[in-house]
N, C-alpha and C. Protein backbone atom coordinates (compact mmCIF):
# COMPACT_ATOMS: atom_id res chain seq x y z
N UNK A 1 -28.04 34.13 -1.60
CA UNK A 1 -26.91 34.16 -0.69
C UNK A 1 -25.84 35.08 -1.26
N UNK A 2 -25.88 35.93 -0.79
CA UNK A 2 -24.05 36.79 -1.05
C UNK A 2 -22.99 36.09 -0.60
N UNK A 3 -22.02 36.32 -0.89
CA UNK A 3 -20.45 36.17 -0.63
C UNK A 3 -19.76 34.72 -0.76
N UNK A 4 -18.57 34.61 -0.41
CA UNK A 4 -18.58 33.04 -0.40
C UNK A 4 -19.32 32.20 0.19
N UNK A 5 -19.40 30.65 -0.46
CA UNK A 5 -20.41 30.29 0.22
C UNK A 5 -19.66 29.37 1.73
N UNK A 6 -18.69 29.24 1.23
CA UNK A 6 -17.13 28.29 2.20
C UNK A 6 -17.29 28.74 3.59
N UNK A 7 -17.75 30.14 3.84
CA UNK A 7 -17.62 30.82 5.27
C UNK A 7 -18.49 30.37 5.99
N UNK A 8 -19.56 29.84 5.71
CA UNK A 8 -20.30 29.35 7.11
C UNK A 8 -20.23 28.11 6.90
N UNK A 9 -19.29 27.76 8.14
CA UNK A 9 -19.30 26.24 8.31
C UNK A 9 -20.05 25.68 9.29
N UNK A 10 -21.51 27.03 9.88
CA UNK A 10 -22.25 26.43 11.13
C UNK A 10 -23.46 25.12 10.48
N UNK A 11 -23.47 24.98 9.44
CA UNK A 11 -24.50 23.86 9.38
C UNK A 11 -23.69 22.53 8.88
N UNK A 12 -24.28 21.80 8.89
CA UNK A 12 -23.91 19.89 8.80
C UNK A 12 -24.68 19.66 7.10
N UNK A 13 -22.85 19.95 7.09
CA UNK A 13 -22.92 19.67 5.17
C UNK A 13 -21.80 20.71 4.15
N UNK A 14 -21.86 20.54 3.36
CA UNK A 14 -20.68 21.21 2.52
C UNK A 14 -20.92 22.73 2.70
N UNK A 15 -20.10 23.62 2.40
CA UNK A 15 -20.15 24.82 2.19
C UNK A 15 -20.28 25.58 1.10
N UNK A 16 -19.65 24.76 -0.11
CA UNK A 16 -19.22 24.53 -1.76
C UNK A 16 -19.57 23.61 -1.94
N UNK A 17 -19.62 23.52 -3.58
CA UNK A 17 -19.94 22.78 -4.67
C UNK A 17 -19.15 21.39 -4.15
N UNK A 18 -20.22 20.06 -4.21
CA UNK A 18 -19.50 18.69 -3.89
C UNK A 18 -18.87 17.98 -5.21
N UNK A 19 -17.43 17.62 -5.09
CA UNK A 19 -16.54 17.53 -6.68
C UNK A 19 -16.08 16.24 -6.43
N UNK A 20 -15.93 15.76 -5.45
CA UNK A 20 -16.22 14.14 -5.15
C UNK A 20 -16.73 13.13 -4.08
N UNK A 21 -17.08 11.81 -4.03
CA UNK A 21 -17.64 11.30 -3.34
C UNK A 21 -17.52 9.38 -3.91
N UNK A 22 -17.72 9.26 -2.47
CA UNK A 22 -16.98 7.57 -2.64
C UNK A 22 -17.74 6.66 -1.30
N UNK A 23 -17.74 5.39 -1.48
CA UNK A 23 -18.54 4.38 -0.73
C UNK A 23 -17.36 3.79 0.45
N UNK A 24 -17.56 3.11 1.38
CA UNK A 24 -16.76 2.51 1.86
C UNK A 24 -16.62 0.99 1.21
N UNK A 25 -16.28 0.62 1.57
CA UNK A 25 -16.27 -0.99 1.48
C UNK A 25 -17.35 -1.84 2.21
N UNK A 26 -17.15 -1.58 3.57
CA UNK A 26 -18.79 -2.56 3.94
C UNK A 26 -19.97 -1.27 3.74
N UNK A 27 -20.21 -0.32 3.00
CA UNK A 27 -21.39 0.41 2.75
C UNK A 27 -21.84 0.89 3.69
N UNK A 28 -21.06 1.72 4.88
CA UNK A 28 -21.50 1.86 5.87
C UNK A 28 -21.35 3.18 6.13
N UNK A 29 -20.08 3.86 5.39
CA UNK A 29 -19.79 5.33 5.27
C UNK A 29 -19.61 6.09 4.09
N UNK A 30 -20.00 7.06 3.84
CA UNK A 30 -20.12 7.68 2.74
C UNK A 30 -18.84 9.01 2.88
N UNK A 31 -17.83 9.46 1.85
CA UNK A 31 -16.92 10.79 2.07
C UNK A 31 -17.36 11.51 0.90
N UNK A 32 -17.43 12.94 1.18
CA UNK A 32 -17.42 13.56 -0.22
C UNK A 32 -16.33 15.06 -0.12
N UNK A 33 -15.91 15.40 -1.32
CA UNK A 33 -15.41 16.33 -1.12
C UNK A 33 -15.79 17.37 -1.78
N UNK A 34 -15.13 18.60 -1.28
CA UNK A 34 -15.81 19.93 -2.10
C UNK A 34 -14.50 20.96 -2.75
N UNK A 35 -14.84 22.00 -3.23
CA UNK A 35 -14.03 22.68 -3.60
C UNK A 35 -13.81 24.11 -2.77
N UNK A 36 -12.89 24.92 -3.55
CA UNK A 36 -13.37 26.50 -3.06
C UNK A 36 -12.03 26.45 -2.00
N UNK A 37 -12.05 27.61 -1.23
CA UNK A 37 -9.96 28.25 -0.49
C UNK A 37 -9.99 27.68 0.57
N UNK A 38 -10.72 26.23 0.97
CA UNK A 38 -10.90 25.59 2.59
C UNK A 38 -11.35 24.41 1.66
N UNK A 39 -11.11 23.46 1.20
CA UNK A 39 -11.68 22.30 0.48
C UNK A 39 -12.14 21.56 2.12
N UNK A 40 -12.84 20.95 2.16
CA UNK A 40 -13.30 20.04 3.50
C UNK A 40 -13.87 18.73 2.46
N UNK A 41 -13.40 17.58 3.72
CA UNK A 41 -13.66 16.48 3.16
C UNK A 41 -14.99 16.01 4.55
N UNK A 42 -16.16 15.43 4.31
CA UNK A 42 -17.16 15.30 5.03
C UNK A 42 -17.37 13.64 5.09
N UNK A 43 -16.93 12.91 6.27
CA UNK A 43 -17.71 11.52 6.34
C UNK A 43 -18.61 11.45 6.78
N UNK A 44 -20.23 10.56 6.27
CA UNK A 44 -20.88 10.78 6.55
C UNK A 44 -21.56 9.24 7.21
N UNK A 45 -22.79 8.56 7.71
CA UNK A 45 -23.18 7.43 8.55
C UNK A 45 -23.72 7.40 6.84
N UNK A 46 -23.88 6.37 6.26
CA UNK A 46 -24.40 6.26 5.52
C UNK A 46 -25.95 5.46 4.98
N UNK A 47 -26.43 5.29 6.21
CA UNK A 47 -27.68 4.86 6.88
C UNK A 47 -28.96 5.99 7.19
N UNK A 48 -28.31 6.95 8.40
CA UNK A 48 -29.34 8.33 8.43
C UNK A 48 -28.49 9.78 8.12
N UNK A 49 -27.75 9.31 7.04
CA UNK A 49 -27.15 10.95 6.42
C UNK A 49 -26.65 11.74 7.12
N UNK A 50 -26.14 11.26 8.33
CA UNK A 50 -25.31 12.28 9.67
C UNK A 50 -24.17 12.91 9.21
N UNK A 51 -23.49 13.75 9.28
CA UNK A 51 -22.09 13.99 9.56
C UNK A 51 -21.28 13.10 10.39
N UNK A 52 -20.39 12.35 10.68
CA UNK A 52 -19.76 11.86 11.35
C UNK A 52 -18.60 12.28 11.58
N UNK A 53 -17.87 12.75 10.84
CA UNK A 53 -16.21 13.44 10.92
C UNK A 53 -16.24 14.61 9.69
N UNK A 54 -15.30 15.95 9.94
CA UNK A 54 -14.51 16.51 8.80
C UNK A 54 -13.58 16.40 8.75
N UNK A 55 -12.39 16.51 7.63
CA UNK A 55 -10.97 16.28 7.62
C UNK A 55 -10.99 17.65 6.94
N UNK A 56 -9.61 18.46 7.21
CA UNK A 56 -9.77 19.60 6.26
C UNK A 56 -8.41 19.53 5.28
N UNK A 57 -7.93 20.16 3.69
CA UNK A 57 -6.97 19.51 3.53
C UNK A 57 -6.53 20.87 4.02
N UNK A 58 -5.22 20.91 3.58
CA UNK A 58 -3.81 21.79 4.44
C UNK A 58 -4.10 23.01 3.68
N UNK A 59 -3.90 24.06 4.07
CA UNK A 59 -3.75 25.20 3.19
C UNK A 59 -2.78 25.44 1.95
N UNK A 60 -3.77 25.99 1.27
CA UNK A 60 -3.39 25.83 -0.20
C UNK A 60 -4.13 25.51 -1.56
N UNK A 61 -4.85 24.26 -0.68
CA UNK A 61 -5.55 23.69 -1.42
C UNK A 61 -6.81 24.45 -1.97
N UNK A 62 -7.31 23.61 -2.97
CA UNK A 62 -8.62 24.63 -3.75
C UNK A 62 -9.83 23.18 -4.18
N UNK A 63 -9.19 22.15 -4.58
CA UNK A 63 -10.28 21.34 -5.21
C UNK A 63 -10.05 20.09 -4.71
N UNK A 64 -11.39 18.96 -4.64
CA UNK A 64 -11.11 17.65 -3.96
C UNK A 64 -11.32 16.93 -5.67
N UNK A 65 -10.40 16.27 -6.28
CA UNK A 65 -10.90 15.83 -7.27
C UNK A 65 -11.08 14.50 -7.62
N UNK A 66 -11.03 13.69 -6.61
CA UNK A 66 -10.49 11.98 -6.17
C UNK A 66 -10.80 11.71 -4.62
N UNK A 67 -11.72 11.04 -4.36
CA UNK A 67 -11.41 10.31 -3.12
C UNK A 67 -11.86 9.07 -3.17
N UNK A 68 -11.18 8.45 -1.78
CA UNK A 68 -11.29 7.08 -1.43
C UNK A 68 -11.26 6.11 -0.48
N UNK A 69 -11.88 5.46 0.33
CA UNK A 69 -11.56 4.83 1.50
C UNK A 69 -10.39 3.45 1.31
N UNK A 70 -10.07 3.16 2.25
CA UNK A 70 -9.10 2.02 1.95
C UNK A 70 -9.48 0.79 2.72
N UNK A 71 -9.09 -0.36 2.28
CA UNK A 71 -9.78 -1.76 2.51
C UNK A 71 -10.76 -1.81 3.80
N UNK A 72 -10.54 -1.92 4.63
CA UNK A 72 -11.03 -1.82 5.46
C UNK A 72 -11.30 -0.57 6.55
N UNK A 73 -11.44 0.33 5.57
CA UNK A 73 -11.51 1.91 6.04
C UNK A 73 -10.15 2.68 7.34
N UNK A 74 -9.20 2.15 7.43
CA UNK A 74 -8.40 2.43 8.24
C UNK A 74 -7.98 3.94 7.54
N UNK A 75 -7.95 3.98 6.28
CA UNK A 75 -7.26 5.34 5.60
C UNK A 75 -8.66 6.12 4.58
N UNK A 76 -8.71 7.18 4.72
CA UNK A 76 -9.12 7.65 3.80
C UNK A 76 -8.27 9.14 2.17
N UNK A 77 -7.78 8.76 1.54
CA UNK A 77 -7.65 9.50 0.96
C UNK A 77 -8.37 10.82 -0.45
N UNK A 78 -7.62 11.71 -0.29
CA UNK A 78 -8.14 12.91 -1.06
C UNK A 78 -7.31 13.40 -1.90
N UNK A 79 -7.61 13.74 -3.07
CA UNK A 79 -6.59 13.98 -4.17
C UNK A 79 -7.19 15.82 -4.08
N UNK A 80 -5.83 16.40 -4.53
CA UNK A 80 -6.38 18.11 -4.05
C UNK A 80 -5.54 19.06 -6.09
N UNK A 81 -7.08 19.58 -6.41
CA UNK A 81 -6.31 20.38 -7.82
C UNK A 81 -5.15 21.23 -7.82
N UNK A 82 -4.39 21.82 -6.42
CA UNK A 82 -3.75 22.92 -6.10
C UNK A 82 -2.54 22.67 -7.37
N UNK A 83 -1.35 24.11 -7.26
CA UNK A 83 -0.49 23.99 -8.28
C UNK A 83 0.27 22.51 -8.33
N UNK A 84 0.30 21.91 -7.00
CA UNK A 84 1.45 21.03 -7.00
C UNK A 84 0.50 19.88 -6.38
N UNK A 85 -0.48 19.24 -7.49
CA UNK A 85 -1.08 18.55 -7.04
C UNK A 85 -0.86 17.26 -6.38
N UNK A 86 -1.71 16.71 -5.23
CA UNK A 86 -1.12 16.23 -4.45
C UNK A 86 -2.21 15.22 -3.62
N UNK A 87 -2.05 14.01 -2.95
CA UNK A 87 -2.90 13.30 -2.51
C UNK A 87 -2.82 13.48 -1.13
N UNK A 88 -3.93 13.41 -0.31
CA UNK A 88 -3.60 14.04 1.18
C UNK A 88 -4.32 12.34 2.11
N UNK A 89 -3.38 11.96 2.87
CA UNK A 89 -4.23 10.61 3.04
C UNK A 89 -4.59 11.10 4.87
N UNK A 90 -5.50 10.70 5.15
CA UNK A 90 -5.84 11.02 6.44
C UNK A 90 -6.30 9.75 7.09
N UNK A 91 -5.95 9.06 8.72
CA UNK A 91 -6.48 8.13 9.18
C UNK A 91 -7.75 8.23 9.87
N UNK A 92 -8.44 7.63 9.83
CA UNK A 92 -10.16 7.23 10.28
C UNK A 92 -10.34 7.20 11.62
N UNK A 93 -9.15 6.43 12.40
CA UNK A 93 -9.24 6.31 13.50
C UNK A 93 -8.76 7.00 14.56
N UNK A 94 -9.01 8.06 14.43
CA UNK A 94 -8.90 9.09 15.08
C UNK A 94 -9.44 10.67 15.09
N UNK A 95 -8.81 11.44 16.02
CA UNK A 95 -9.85 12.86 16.32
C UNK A 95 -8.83 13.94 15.12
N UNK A 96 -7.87 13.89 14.82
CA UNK A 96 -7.65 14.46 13.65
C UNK A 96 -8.10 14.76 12.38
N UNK A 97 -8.39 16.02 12.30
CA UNK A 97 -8.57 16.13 11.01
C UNK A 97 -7.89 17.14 9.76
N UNK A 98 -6.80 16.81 10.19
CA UNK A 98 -5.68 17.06 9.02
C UNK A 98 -4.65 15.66 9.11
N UNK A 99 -4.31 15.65 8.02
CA UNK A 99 -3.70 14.88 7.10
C UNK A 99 -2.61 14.11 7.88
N UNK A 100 -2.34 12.92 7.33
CA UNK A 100 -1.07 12.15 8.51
C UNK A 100 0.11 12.09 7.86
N UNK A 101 -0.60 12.17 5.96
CA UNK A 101 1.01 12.16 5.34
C UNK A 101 0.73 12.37 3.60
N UNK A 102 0.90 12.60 2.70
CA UNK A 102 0.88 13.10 1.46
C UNK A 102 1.80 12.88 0.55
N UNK A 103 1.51 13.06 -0.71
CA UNK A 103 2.54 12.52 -1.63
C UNK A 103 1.94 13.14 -2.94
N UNK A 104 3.32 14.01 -3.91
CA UNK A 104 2.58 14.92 -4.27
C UNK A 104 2.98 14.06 -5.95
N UNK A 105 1.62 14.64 -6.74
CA UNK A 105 0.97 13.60 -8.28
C UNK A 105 1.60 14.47 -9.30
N UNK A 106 1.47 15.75 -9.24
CA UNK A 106 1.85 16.62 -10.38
C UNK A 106 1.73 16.60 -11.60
N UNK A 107 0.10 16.23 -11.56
CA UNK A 107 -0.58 15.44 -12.73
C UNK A 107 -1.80 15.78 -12.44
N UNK A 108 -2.65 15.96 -13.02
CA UNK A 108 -4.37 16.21 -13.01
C UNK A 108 -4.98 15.01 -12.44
N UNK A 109 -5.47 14.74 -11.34
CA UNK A 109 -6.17 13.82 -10.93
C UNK A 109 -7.40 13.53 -11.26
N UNK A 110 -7.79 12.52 -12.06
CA UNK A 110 -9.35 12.80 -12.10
C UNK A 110 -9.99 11.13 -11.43
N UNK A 111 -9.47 10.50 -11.04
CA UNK A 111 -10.31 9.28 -10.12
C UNK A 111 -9.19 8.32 -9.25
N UNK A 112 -9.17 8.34 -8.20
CA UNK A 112 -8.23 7.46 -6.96
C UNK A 112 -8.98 6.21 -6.40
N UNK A 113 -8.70 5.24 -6.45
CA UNK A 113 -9.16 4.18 -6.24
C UNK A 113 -7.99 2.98 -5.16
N UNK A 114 -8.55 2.86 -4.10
CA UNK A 114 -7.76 1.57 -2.85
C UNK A 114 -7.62 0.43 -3.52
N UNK A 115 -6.70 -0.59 -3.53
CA UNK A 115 -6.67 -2.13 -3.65
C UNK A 115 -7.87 -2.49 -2.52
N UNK A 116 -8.76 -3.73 -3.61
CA UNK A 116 -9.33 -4.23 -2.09
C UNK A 116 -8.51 -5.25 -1.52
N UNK A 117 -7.31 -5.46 -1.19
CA UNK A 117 -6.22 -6.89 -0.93
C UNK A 117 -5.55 -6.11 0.02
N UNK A 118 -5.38 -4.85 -0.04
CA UNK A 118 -4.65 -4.34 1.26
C UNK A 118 -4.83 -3.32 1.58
N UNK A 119 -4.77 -2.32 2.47
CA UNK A 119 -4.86 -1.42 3.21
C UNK A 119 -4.15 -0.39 2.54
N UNK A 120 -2.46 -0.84 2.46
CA UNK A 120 -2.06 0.70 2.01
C UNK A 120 -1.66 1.03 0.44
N UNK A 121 -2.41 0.30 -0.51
CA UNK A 121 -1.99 0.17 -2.18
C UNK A 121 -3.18 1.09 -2.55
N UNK A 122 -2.72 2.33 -3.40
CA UNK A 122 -3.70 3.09 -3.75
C UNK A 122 -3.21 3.41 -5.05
N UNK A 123 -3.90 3.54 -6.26
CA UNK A 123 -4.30 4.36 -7.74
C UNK A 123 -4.45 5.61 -7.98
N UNK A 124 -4.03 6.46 -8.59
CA UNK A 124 -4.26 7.91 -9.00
C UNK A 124 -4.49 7.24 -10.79
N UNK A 125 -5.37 8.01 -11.51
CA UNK A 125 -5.31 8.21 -13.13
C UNK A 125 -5.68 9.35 -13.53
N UNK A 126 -5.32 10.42 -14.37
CA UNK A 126 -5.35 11.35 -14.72
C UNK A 126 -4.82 12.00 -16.36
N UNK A 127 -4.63 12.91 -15.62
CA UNK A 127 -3.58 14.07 -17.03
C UNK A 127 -2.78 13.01 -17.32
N UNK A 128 -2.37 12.15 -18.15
CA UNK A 128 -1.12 11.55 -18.62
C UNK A 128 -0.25 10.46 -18.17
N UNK A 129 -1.45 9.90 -16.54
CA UNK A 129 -0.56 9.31 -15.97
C UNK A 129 -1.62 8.05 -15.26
N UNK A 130 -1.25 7.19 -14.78
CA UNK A 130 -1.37 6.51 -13.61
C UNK A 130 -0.29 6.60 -12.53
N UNK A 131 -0.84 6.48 -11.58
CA UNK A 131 0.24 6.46 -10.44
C UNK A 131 -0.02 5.55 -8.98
N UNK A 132 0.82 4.37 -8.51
CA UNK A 132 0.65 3.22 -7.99
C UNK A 132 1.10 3.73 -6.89
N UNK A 133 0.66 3.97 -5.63
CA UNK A 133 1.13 4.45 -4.48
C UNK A 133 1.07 3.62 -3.50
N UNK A 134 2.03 3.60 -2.06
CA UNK A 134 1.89 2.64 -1.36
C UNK A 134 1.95 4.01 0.13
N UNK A 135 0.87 3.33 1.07
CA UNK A 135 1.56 4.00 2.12
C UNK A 135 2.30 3.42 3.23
N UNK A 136 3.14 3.60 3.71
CA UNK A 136 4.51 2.91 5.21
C UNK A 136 4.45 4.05 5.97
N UNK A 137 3.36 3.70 7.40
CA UNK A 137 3.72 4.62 8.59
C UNK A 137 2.86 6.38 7.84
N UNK A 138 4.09 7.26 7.94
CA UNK A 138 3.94 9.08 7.92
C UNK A 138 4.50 8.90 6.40
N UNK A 139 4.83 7.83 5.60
CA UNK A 139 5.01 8.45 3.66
C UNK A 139 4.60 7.55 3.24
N UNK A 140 4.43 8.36 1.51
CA UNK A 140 3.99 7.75 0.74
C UNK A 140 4.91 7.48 -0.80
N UNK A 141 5.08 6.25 -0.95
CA UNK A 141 5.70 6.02 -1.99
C UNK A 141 4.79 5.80 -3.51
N UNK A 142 5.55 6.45 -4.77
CA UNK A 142 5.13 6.60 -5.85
C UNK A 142 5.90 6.04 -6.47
N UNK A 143 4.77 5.50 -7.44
CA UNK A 143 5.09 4.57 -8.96
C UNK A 143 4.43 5.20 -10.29
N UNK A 144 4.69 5.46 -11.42
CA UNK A 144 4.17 6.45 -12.45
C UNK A 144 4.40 5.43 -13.56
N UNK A 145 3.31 4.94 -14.03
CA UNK A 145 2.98 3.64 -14.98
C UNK A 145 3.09 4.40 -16.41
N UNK A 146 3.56 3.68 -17.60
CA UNK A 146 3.16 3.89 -18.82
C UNK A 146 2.53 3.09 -19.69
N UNK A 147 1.99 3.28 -20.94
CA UNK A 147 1.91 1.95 -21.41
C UNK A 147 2.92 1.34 -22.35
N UNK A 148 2.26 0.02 -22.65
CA UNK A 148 3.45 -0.56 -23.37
C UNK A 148 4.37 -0.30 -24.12
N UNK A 149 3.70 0.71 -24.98
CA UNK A 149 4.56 1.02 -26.13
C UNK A 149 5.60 2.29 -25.25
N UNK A 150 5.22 3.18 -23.92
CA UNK A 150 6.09 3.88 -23.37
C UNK A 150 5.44 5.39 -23.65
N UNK A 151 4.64 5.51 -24.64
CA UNK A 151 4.00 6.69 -24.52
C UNK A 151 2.92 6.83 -23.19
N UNK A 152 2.61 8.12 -22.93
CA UNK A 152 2.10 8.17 -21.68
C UNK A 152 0.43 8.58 -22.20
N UNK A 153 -0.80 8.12 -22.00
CA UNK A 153 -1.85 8.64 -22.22
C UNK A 153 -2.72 8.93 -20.86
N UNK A 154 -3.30 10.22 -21.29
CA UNK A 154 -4.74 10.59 -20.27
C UNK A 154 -5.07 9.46 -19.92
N UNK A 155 -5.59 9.05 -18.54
CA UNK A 155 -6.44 8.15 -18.43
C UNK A 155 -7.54 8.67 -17.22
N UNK A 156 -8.20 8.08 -17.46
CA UNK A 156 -9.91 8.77 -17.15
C UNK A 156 -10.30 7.94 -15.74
N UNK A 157 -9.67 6.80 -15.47
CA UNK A 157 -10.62 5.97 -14.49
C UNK A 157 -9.54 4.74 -13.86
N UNK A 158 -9.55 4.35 -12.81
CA UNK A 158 -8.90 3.35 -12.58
C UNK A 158 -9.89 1.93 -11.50
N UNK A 159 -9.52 1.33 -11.74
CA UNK A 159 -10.34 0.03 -10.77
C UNK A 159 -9.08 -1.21 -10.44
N UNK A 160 -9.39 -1.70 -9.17
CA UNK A 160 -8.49 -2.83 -8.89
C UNK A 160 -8.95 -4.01 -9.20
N UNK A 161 -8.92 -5.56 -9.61
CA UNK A 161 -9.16 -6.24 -9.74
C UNK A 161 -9.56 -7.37 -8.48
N UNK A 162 -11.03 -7.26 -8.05
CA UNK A 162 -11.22 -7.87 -6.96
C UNK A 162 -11.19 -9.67 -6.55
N UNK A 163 -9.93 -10.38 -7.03
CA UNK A 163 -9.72 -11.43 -7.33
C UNK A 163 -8.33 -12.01 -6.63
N UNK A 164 -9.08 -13.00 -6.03
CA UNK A 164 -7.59 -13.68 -4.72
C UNK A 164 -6.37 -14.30 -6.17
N UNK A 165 -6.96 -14.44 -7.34
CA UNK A 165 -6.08 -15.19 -8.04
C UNK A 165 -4.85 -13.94 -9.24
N UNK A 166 -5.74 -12.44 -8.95
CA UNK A 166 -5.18 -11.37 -9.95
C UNK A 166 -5.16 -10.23 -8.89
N UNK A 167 -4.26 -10.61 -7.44
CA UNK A 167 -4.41 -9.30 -7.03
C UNK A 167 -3.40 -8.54 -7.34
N UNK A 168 -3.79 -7.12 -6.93
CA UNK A 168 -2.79 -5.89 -7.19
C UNK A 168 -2.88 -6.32 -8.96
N UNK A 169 -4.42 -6.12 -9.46
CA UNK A 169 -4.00 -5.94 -10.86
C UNK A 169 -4.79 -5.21 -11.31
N UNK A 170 -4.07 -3.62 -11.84
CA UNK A 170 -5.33 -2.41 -11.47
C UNK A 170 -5.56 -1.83 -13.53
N UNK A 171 -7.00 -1.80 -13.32
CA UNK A 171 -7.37 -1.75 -14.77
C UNK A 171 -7.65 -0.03 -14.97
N UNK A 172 -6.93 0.46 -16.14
CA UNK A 172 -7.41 1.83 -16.20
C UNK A 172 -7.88 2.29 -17.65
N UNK A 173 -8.71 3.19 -17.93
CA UNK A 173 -9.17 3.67 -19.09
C UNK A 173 -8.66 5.08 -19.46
N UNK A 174 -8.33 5.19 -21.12
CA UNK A 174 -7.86 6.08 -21.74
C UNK A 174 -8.48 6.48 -22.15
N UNK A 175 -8.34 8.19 -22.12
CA UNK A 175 -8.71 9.30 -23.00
C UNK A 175 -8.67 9.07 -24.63
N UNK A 176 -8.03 7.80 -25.07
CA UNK A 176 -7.94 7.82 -26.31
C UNK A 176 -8.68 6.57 -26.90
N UNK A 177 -9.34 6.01 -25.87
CA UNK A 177 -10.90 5.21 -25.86
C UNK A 177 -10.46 3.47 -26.07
């Protein structure tokens, strides 16, 4: 194949290299994202491997490096490498496919993870940071965690704690092991 590979978007499936990908909650839909000067995010039936929806993120963008569905799939979000990195959350239920509202990380994203207890509580962990996001309506509000001692470390991974007795209690792993 010559040239970019991003330009033909006539077949059902990525165009670029796939840089992330995530489950729903009842296992019923699959999202992945790709990279390259048109990042596209692809939901798929996760039964007979269909396409079902694209979301595209906004111009600018270059890399999908985080995604995630939310409790009950009402939201799906996408974390994007661009200079001013940034989470792009898009709703499910509907024919749109650009973004409903965003909130920018300015931090290396490397894994985004939903509360399973609610709909709009979402995780970023990365370059130096965690970050506790909530979404209300068209924004998104940010929280930027440290640890105890107040120094800030890489962290590699985040997970919520799926427990009616420890909710909203989100576990993350450091770069410094």
């Amino acid at each position: 194949m010559g040239g970019r590979k991003q330009l033909d978007e006539g077949k059902d499936g990525h165009t670029d290299d796939v840089t992330a990908l995530c489950l729903s909650t009842d296992r019923k839909l699959v999202a992945t994202g790709q990279n390259g000067q048109k990042p596209l995010v692809l939901i798929w039936d996760a039964h007979n491997a269909q396409v079902i929806a694209k979301k595209r993120l906004p111009k600018g963008s270059r890399l999908v490096t985080g995604i995630g569905f939310s409790k009950s799939g009402t939201y799906l979000a996408a974390s994007d490498a661009a200079e001013k990195i940034t989470v792009h959350i898009f709703k499910m239920n509907g024919e749109s496919a650009n973004p409903c509202c965003n909130v920018q990380i300015n931090m290396k994203i490397v894994h985004l993870a939903f509360s399973p207890h609610t709909e709009e509580l979402f995780a970023t962990a990365g370059k130096d940071h965690v970050a506790i996001c909530t979404i209300s309506g068209n924004s998104v509000t940010k929280k930027v965690g440290k640890s105890k001692g107040g120094k800030i470390e890489s962290q590699c991974s985040a997970a919520w704690i799926n427990s009616t007795s420890h909710k909203n209690v989100l576990l993350s792993g450091g770069s410094d092991g």
